[in-house]
PDB file of N, CA and C in Angstrom:
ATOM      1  N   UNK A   1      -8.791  16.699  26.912  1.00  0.00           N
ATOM      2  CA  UNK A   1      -7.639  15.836  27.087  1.00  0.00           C
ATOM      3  C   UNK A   1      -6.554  16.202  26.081  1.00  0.00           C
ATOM      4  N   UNK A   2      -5.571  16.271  26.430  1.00  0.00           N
ATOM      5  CA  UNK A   2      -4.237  16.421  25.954  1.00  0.00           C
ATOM      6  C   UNK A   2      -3.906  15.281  24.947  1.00  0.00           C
ATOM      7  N   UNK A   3      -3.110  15.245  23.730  1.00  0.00           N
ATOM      8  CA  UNK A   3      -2.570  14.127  23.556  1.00  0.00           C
ATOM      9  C   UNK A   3      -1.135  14.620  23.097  1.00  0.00           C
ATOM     10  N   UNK A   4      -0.491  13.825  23.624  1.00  0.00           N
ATOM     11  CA  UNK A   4       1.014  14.290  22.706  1.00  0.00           C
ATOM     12  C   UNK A   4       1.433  13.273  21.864  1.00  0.00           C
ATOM     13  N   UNK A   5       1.912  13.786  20.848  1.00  0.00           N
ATOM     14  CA  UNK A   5       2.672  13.153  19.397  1.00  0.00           C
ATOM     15  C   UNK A   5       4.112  13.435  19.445  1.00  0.00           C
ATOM     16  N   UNK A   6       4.764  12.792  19.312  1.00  0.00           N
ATOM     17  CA  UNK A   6       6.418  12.696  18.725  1.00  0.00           C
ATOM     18  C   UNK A   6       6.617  13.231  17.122  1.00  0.00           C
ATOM     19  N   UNK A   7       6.782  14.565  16.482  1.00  0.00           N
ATOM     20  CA  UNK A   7       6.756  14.774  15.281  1.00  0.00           C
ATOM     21  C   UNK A   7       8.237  15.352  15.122  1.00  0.00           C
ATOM     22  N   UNK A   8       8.666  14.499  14.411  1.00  0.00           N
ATOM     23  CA  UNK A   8      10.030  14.742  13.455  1.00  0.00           C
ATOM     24  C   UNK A   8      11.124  15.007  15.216  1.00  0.00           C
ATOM     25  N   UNK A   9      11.120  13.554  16.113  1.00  0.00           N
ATOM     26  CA  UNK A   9      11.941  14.072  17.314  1.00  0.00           C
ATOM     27  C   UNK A   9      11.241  15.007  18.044  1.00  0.00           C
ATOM     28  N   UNK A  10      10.483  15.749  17.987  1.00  0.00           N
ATOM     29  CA  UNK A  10      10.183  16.454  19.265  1.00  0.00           C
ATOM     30  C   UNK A  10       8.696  16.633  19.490  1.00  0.00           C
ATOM     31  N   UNK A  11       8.322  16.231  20.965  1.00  0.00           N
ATOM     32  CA  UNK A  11       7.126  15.838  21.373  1.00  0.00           C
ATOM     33  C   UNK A  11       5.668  17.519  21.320  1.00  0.00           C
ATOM     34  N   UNK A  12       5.000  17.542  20.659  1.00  0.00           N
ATOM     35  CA  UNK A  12       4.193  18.206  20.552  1.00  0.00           C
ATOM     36  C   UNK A  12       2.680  17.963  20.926  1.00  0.00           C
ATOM     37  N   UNK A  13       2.183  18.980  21.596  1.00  0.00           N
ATOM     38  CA  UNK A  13       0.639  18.638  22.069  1.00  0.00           C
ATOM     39  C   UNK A  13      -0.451  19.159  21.394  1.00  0.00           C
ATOM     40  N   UNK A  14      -1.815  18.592  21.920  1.00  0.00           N
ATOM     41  CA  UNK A  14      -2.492  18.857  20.629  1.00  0.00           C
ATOM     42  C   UNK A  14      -3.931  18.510  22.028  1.00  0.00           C
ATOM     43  N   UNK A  15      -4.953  19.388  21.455  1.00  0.00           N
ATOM     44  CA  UNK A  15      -6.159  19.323  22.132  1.00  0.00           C
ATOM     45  C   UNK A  15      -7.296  18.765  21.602  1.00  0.00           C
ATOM     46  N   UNK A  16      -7.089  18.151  20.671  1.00  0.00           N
ATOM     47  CA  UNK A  16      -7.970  17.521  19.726  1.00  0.00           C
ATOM     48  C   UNK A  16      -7.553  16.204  18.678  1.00  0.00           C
ATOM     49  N   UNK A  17      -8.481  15.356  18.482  1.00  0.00           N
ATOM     50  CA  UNK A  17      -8.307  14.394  18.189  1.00  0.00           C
ATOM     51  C   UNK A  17      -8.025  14.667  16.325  1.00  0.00           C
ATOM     52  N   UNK A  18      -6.751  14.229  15.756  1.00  0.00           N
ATOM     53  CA  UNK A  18      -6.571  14.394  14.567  1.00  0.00           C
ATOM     54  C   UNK A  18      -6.223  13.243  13.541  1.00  0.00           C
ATOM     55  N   UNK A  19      -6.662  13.668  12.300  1.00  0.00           N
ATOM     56  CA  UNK A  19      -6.190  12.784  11.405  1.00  0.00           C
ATOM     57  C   UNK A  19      -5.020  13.004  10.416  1.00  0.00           C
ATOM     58  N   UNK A  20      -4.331  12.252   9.734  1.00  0.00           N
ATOM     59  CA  UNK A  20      -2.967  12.788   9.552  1.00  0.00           C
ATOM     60  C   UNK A  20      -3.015  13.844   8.270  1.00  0.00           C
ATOM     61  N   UNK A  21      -4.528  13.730   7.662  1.00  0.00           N
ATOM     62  CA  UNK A  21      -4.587  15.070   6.597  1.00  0.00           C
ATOM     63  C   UNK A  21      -5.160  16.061   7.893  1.00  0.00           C
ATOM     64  N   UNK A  22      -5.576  16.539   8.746  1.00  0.00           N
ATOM     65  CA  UNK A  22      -5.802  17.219   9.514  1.00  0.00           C
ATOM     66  C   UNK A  22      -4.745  17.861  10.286  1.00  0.00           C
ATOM     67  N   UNK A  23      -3.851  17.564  10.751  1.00  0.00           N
ATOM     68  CA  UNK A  23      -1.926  17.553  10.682  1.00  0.00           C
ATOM     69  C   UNK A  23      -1.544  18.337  10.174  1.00  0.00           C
ATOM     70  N   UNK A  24      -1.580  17.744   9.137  1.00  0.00           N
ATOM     71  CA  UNK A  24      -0.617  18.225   7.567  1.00  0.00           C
ATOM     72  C   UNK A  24      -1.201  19.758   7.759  1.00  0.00           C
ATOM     73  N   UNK A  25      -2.459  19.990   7.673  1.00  0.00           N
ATOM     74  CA  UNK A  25      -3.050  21.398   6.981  1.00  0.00           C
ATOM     75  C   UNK A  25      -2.828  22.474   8.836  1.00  0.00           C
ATOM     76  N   UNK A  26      -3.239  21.791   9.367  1.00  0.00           N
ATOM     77  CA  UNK A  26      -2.713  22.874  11.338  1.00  0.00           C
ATOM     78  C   UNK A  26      -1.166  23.170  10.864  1.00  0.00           C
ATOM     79  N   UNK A  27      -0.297  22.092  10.933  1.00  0.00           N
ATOM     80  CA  UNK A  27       0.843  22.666  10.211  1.00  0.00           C
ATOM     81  C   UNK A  27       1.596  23.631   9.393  1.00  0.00           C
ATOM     82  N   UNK A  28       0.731  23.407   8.662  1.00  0.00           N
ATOM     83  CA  UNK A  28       0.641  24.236   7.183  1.00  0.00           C
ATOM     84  C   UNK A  28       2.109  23.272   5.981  1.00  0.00           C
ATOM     85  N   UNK A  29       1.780  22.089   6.211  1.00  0.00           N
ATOM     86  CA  UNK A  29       3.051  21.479   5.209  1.00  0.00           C
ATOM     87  C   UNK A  29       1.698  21.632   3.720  1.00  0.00           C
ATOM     88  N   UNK A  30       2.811  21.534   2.830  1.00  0.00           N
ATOM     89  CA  UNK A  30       2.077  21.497   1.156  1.00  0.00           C
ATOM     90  C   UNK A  30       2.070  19.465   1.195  1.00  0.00           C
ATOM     91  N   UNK A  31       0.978  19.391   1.213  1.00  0.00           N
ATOM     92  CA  UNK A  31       0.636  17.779   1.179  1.00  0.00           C
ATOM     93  C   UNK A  31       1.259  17.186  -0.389  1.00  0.00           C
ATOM     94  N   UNK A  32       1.652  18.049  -0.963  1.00  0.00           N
ATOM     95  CA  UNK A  32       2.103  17.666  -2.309  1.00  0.00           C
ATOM     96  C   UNK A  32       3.687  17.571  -2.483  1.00  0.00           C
ATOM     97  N   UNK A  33       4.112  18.166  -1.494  1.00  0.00           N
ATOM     98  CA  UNK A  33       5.489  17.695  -0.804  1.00  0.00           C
ATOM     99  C   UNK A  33       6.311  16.977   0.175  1.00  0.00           C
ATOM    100  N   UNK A  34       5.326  16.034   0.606  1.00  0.00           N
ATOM    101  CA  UNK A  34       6.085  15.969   1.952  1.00  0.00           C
ATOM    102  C   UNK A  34       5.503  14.581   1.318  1.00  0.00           C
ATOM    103  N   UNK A  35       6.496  13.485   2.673  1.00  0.00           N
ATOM    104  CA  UNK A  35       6.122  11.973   2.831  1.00  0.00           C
ATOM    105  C   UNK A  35       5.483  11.904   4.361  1.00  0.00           C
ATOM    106  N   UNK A  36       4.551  11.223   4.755  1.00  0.00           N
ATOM    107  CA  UNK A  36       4.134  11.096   6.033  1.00  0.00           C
ATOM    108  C   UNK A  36       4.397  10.010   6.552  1.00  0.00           C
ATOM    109  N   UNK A  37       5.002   9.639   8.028  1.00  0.00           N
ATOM    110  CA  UNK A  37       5.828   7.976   8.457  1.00  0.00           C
ATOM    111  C   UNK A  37       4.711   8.030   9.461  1.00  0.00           C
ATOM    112  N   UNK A  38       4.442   7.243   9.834  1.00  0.00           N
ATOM    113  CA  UNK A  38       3.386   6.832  11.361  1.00  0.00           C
ATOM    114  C   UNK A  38       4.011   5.827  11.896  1.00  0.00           C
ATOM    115  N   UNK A  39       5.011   5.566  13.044  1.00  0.00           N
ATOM    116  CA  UNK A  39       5.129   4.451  13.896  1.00  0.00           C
ATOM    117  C   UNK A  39       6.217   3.694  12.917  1.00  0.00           C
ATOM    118  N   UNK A  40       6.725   4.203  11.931  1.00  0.00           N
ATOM    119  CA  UNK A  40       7.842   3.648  10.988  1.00  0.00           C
ATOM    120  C   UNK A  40       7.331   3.289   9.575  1.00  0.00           C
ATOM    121  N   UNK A  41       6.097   3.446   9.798  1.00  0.00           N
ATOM    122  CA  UNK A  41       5.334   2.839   8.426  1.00  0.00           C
ATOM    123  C   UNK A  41       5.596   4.297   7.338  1.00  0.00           C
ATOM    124  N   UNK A  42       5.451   4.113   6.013  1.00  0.00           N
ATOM    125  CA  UNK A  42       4.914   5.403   5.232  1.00  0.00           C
ATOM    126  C   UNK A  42       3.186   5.122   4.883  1.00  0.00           C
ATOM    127  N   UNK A  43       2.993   6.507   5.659  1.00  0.00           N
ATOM    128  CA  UNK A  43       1.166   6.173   5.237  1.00  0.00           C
ATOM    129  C   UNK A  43       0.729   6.756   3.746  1.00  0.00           C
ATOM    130  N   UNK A  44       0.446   6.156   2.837  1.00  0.00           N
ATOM    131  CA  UNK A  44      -0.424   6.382   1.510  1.00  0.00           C
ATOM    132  C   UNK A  44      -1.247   8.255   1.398  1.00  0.00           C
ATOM    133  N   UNK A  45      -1.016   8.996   0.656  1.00  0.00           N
ATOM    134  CA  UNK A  45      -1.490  10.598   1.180  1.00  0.00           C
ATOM    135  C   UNK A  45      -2.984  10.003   0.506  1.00  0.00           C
ATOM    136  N   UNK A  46      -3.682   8.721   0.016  1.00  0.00           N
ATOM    137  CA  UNK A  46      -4.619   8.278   0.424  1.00  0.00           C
ATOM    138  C   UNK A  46      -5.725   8.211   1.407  1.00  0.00           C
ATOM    139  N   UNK A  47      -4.711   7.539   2.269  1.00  0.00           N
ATOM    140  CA  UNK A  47      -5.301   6.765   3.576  1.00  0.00           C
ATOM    141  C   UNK A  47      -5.012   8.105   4.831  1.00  0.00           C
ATOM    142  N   UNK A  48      -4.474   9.622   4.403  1.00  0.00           N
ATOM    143  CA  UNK A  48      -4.343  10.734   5.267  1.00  0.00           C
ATOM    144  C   UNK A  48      -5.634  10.849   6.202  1.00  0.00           C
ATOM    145  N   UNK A  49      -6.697  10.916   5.082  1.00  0.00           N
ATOM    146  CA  UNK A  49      -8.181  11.441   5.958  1.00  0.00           C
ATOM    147  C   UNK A  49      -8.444  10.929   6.964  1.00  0.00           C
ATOM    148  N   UNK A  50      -8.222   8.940   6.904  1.00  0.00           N
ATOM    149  CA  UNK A  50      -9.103   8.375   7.672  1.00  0.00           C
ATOM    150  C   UNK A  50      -7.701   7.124   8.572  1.00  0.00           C
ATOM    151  N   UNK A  51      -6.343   8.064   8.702  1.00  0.00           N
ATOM    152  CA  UNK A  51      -5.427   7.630   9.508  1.00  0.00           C
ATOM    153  C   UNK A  51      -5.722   8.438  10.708  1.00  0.00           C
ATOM    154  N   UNK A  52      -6.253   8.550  11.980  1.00  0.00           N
ATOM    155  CA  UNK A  52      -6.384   8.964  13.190  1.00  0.00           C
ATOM    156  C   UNK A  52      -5.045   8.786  14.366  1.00  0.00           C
ATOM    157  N   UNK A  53      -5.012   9.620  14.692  1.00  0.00           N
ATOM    158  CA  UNK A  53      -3.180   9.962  15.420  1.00  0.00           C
ATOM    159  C   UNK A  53      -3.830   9.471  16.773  1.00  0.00           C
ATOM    160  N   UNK A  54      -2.820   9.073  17.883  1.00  0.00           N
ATOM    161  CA  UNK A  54      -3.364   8.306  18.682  1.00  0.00           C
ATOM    162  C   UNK A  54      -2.326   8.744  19.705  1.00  0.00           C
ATOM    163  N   UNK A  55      -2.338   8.769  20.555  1.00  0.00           N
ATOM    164  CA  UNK A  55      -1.431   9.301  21.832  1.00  0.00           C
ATOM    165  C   UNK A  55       0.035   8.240  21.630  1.00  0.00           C
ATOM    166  N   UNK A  56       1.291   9.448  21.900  1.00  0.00           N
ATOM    167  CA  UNK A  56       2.664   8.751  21.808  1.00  0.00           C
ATOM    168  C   UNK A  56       2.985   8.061  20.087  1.00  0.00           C
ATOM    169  N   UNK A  57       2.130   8.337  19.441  1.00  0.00           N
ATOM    170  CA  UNK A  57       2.296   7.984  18.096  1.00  0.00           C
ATOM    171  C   UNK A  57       3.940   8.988  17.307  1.00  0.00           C
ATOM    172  N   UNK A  58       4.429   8.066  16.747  1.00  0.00           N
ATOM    173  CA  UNK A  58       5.823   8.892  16.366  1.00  0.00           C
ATOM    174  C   UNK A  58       5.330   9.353  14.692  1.00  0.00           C
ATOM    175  N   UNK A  59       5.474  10.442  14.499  1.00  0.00           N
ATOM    176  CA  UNK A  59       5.402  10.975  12.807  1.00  0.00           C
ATOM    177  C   UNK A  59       7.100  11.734  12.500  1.00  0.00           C
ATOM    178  N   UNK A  60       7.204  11.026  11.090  1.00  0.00           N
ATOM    179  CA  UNK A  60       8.421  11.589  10.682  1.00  0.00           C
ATOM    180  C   UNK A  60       7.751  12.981   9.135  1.00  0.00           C
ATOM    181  N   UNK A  61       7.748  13.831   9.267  1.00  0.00           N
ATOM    182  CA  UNK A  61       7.444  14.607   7.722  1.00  0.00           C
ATOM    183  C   UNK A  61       8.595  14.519   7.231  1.00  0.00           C
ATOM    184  N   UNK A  62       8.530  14.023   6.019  1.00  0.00           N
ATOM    185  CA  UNK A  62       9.976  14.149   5.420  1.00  0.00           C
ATOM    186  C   UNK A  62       9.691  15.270   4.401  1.00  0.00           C
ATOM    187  N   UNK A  63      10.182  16.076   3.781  1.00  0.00           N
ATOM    188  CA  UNK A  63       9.952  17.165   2.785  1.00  0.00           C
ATOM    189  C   UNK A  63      10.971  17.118   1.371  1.00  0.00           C
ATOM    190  N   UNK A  64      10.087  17.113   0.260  1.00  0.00           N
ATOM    191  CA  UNK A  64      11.214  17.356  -0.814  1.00  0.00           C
ATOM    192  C   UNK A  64      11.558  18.452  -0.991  1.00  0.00           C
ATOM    193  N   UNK A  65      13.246  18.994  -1.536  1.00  0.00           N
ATOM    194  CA  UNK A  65      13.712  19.940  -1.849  1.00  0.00           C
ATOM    195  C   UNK A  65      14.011  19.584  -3.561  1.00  0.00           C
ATOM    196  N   UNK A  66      13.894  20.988  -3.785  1.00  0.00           N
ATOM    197  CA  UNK A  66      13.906  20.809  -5.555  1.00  0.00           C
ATOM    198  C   UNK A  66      15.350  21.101  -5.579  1.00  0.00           C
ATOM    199  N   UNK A  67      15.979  20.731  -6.850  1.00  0.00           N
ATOM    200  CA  UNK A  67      17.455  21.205  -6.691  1.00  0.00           C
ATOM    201  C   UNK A  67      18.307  20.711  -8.272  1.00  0.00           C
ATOM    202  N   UNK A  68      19.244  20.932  -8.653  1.00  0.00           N
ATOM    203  CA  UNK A  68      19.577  20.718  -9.627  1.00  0.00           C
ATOM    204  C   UNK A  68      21.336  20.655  -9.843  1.00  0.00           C
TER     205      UNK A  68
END
């Protein structure tokens, strides 16, 4: 089964059931940079392992830039 996710505006599919540290690393984002949103919420890089993505679920990655 298919599920599609809404990530950062544009709808992406996925063949397997994921969790939002499971995401992060298929991706390849540095979990030590980024903020993770689920459904408008910010999820805790805590609660990543055992947050499970769920069909039509919206994720925003937000990413820091270093700068000066």
């Amino acid at each position: 089964m298919t599920m599609k996710l809404t990530v950062n505006g544009k709808v992406l599919e996925f063949q397997e059931e994921l969790t939002i540290a499971m995401f992060v690393e298929k991706k390849g984002f540095k979990p030590e940079n980024i903020i993770v949103e689920l459904n408008y919420d910010i999820i805790q890089r805590g609660k990543w392992d055992e947050t499970i993505l769920k069909q039509d679920d919206h994720l925003e990655v937000l990413t820091f830039v270093g700068g000066g």
